[in-house]
PDB file of N, CA and C in Angstrom:
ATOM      1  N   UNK A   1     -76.952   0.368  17.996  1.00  0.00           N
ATOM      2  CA  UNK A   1     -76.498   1.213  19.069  1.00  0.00           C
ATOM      3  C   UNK A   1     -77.246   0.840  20.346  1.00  0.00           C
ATOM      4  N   UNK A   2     -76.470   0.363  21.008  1.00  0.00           N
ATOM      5  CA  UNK A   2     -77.159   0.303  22.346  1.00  0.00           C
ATOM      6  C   UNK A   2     -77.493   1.338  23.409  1.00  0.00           C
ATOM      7  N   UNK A   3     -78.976   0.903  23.805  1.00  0.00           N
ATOM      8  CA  UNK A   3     -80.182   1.966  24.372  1.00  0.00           C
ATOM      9  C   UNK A   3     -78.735   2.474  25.961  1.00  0.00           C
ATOM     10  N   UNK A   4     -79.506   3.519  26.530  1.00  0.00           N
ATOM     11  CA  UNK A   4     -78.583   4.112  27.755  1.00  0.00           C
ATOM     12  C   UNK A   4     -78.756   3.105  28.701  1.00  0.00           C
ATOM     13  N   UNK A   5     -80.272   2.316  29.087  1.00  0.00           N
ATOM     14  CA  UNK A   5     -79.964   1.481  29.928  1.00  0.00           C
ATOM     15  C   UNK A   5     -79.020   0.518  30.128  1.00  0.00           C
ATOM     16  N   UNK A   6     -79.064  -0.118  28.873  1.00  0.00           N
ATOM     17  CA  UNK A   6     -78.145  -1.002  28.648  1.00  0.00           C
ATOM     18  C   UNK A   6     -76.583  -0.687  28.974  1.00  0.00           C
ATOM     19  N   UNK A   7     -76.212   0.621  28.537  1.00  0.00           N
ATOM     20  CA  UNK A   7     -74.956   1.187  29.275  1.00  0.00           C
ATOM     21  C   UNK A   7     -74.651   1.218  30.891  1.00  0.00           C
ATOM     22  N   UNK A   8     -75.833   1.792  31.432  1.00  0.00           N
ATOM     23  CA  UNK A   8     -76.038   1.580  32.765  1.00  0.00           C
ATOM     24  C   UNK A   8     -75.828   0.655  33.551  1.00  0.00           C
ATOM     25  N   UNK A   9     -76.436  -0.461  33.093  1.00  0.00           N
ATOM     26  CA  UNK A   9     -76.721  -1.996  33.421  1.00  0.00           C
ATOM     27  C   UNK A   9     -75.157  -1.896  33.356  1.00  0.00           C
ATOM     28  N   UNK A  10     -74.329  -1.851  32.297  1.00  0.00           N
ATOM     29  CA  UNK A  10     -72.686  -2.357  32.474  1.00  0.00           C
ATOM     30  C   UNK A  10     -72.242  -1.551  33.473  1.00  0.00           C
ATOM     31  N   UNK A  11     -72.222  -0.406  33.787  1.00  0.00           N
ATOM     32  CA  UNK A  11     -71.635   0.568  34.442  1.00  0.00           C
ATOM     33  C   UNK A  11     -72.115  -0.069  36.210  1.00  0.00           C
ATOM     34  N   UNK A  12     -73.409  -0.286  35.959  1.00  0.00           N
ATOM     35  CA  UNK A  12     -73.387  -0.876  37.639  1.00  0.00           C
ATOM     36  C   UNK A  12     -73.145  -2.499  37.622  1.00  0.00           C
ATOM     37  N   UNK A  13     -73.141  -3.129  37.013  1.00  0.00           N
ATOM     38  CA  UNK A  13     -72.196  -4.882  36.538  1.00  0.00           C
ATOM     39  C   UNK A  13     -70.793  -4.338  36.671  1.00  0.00           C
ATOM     40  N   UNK A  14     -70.114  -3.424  36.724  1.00  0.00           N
ATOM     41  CA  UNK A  14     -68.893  -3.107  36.396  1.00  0.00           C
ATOM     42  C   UNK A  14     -68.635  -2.590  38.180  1.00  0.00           C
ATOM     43  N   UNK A  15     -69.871  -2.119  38.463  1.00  0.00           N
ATOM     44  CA  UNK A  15     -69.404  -1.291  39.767  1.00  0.00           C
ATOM     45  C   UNK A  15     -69.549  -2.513  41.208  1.00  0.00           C
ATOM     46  N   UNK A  16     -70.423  -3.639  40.615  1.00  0.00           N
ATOM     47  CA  UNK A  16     -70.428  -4.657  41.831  1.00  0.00           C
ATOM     48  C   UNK A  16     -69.408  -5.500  41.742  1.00  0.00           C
ATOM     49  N   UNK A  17     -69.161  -5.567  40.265  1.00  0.00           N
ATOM     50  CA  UNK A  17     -67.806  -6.641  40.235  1.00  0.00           C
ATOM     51  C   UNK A  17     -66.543  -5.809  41.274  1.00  0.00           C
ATOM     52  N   UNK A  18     -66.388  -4.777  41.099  1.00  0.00           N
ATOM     53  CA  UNK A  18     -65.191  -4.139  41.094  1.00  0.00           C
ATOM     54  C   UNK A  18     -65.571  -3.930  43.015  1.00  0.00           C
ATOM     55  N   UNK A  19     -66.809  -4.044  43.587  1.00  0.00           N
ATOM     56  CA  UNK A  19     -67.273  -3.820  44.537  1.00  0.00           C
ATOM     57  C   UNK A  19     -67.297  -4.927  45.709  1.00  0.00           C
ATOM     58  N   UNK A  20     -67.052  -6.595  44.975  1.00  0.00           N
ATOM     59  CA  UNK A  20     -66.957  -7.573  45.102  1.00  0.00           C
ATOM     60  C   UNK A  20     -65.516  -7.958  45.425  1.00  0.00           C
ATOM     61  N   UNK A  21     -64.470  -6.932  44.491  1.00  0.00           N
ATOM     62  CA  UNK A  21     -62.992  -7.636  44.498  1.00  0.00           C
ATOM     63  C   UNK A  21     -62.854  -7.023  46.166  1.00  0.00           C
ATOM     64  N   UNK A  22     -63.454  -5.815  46.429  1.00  0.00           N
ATOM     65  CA  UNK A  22     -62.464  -4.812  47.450  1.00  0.00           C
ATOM     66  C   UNK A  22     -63.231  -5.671  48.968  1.00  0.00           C
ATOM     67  N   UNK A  23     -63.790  -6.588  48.799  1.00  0.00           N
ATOM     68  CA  UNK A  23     -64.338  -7.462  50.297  1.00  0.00           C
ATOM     69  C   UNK A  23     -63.015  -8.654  50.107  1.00  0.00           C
ATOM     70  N   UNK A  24     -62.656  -9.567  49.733  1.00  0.00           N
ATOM     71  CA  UNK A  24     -61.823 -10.149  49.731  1.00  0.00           C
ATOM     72  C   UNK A  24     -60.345  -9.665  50.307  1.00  0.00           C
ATOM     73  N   UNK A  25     -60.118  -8.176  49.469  1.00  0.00           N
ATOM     74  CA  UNK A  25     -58.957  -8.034  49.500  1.00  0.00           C
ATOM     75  C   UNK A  25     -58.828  -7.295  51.199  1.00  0.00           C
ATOM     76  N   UNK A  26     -59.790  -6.772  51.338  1.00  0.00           N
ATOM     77  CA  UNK A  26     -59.807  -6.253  52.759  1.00  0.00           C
ATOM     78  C   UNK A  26     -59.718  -7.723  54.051  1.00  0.00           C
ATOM     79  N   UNK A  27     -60.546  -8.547  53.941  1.00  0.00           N
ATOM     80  CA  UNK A  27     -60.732  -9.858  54.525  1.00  0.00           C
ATOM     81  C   UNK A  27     -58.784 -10.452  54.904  1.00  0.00           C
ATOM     82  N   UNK A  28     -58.258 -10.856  53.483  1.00  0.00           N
ATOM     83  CA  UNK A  28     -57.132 -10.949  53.265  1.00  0.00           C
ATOM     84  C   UNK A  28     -55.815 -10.075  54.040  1.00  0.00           C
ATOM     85  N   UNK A  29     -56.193  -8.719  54.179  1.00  0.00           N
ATOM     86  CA  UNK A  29     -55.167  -7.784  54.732  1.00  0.00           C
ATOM     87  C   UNK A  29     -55.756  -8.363  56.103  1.00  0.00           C
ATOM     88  N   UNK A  30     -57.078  -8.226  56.374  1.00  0.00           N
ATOM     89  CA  UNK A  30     -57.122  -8.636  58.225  1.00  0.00           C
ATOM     90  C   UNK A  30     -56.373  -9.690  58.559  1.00  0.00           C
ATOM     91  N   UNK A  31     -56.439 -10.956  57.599  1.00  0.00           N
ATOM     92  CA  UNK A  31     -56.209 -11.906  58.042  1.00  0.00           C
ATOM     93  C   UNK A  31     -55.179 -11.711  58.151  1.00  0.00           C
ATOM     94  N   UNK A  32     -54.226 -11.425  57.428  1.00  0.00           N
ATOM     95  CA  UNK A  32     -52.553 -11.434  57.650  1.00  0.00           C
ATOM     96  C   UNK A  32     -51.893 -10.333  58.395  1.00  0.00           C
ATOM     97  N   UNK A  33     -52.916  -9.523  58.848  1.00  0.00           N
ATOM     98  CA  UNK A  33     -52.367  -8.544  60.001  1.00  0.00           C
ATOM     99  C   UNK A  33     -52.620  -9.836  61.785  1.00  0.00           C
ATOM    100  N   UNK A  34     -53.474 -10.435  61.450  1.00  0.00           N
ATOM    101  CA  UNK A  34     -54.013 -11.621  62.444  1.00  0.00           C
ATOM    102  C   UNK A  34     -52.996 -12.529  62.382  1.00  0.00           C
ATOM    103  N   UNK A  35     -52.449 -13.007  61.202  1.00  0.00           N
ATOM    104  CA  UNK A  35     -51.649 -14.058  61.497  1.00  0.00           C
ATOM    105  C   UNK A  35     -49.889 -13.454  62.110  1.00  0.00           C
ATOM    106  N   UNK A  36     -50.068 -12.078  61.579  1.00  0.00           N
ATOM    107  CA  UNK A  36     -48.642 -12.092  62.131  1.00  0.00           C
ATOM    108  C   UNK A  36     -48.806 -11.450  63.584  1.00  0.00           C
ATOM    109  N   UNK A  37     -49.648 -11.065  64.273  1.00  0.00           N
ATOM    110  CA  UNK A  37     -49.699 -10.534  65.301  1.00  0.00           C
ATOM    111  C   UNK A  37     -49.776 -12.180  66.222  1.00  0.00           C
ATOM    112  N   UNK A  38     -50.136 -13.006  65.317  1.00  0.00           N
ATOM    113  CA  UNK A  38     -50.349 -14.794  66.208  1.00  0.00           C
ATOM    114  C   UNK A  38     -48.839 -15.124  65.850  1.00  0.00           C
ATOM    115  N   UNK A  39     -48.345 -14.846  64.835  1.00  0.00           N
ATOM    116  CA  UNK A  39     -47.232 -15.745  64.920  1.00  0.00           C
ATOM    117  C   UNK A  39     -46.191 -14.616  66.221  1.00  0.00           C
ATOM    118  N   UNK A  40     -46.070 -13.555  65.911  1.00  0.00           N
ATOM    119  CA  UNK A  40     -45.162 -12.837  66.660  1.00  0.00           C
ATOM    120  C   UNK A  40     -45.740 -13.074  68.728  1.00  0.00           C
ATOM    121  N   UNK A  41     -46.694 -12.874  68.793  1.00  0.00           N
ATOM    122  CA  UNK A  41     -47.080 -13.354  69.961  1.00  0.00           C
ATOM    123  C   UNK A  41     -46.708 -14.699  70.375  1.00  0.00           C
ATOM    124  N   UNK A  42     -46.757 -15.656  69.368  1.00  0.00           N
ATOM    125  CA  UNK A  42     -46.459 -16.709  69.522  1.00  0.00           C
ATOM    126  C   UNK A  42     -45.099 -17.594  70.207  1.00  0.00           C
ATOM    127  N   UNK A  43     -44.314 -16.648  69.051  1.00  0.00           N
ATOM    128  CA  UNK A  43     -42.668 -16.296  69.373  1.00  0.00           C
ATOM    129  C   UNK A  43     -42.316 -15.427  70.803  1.00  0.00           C
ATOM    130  N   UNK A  44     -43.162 -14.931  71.011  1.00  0.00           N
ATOM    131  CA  UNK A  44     -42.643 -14.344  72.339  1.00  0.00           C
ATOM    132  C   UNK A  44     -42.578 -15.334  73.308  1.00  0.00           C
ATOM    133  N   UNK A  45     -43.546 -16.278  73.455  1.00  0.00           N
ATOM    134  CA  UNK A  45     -43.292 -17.038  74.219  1.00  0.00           C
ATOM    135  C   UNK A  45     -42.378 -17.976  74.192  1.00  0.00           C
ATOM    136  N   UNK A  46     -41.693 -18.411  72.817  1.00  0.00           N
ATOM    137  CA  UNK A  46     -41.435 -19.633  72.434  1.00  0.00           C
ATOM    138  C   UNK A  46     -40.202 -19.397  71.552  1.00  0.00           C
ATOM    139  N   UNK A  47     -39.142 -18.745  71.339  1.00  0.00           N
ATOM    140  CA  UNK A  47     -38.604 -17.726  70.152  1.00  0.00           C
ATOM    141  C   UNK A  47     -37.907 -18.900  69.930  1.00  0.00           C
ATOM    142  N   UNK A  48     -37.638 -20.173  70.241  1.00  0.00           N
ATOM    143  CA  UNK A  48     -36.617 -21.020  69.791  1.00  0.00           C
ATOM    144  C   UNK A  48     -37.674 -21.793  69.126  1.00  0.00           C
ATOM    145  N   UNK A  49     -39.265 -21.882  68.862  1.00  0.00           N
ATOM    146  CA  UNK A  49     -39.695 -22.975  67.666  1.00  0.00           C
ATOM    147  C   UNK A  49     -39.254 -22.470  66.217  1.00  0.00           C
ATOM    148  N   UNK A  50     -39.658 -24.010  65.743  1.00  0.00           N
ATOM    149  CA  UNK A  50     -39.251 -24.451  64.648  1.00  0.00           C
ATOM    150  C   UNK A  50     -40.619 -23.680  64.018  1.00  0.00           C
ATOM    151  N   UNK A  51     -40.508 -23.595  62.282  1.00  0.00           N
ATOM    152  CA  UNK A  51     -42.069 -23.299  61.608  1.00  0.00           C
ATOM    153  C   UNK A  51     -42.711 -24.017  61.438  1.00  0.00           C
ATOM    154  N   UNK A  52     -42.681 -25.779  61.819  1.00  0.00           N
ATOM    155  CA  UNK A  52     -43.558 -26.456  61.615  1.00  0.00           C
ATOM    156  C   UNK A  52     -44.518 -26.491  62.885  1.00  0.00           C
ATOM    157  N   UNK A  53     -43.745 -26.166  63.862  1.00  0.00           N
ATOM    158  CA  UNK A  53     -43.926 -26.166  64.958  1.00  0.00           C
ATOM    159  C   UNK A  53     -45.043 -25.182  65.391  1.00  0.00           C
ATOM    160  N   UNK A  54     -44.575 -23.924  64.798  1.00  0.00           N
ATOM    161  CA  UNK A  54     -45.472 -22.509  65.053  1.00  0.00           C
ATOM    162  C   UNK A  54     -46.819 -23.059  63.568  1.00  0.00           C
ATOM    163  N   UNK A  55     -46.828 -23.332  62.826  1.00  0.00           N
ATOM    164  CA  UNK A  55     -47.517 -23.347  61.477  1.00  0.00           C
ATOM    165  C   UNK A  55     -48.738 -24.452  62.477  1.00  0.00           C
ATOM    166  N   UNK A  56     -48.433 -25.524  63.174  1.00  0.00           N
ATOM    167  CA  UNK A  56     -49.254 -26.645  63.687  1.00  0.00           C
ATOM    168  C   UNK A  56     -50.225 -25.878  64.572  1.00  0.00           C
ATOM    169  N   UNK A  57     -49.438 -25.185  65.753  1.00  0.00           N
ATOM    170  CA  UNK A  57     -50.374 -24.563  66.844  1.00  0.00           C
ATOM    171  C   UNK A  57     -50.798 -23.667  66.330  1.00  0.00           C
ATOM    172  N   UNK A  58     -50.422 -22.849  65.336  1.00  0.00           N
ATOM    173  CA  UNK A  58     -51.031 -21.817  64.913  1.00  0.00           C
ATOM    174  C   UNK A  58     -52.629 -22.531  63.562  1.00  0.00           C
ATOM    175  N   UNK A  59     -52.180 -23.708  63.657  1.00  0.00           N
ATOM    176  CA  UNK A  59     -53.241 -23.561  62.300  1.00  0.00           C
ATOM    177  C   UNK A  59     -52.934 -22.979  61.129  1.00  0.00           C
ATOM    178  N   UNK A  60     -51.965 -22.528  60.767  1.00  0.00           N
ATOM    179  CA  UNK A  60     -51.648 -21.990  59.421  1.00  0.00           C
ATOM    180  C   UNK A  60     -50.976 -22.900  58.803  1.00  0.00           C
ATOM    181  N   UNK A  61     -50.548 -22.082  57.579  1.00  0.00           N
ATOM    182  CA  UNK A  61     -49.664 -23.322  56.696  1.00  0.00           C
ATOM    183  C   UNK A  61     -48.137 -22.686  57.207  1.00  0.00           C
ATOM    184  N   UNK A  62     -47.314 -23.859  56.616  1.00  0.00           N
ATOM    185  CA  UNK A  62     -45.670 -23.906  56.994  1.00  0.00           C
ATOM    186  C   UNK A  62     -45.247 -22.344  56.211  1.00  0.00           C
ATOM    187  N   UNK A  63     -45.675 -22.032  55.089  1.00  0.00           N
ATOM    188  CA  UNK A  63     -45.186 -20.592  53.788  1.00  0.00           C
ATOM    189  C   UNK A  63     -45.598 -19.487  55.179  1.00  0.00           C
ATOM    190  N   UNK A  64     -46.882 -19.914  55.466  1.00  0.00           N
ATOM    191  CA  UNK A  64     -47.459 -18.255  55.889  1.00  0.00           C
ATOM    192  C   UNK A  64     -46.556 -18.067  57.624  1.00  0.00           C
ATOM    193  N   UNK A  65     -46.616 -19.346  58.033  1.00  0.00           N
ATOM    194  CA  UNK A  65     -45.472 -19.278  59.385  1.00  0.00           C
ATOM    195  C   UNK A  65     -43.993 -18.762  58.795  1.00  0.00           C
ATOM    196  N   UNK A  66     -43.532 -19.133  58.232  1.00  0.00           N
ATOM    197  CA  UNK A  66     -41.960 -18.784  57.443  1.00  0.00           C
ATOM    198  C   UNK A  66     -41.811 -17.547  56.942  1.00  0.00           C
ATOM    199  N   UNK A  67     -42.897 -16.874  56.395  1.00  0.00           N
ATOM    200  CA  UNK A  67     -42.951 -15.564  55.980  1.00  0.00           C
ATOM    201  C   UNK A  67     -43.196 -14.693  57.456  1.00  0.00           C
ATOM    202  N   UNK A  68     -44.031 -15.052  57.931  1.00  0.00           N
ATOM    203  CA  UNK A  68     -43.710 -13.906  59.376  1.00  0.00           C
ATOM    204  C   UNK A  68     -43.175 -14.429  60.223  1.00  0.00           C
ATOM    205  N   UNK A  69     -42.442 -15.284  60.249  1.00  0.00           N
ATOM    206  CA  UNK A  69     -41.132 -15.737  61.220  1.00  0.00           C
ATOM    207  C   UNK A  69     -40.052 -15.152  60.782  1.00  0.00           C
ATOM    208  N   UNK A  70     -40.048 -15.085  59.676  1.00  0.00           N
ATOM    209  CA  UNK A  70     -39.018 -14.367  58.667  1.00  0.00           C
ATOM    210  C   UNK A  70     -38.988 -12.681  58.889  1.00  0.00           C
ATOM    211  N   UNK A  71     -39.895 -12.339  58.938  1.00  0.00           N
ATOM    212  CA  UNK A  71     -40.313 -10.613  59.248  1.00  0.00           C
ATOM    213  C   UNK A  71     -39.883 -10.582  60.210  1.00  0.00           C
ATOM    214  N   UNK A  72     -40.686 -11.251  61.135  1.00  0.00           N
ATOM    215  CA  UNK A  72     -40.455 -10.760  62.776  1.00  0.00           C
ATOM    216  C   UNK A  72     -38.826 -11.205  63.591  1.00  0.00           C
ATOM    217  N   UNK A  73     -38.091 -11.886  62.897  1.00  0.00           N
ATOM    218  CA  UNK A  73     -36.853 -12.471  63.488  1.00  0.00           C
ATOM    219  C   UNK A  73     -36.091 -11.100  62.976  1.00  0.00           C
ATOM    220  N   UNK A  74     -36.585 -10.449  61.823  1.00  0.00           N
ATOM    221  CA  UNK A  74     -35.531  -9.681  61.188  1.00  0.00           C
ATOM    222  C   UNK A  74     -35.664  -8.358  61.926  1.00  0.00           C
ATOM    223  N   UNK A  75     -36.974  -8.532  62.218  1.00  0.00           N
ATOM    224  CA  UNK A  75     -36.772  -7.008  62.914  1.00  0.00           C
ATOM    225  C   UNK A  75     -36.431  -7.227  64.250  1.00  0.00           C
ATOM    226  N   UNK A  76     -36.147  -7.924  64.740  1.00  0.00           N
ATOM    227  CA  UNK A  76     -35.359  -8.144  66.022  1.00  0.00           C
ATOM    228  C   UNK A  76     -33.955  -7.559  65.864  1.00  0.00           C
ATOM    229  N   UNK A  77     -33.387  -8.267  64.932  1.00  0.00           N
ATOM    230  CA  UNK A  77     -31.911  -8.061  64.615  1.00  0.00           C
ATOM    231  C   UNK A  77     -31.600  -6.975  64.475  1.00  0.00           C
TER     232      UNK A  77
END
């Protein structure tokens, strides 16, 4: 039977892991609130580029330009 510390020890191993996931996932939401506020800004100036086009100046990849080119064209319409 394992002593209480030893329970403990998992319970806070359990609480940094789980403490560890929620920095990433926050990082991740900024970033993609960042990229679409760059791509949509982007488009304002420019609403006739292409996504390779926006993906280059922007520094992103071609998926993450296409996905909020894709958002932001639709909510135009």
């Amino acid at each position: 039977m394992p002593s209480p510390q030893s329970d403990q020890w998992t319970s806070e191993g359990e609480h940094q892991i789980n403490t560890a996931q929620e920095g990433p996932a926050t990082c991740n939401q900024e970033r993609e609130a960042s990229n679409y506020e760059r791509v949509k800004a982007y488009l304002a100036g420019h609403p006739e580029a292409k996504v390779r086009d926006v993906a280059e100046v922007l520094k992103i990849s071609v998926s993450t330009a296409n996905k909020w080119m894709i958002r932001i064209k639709g909510k135009r319409s």
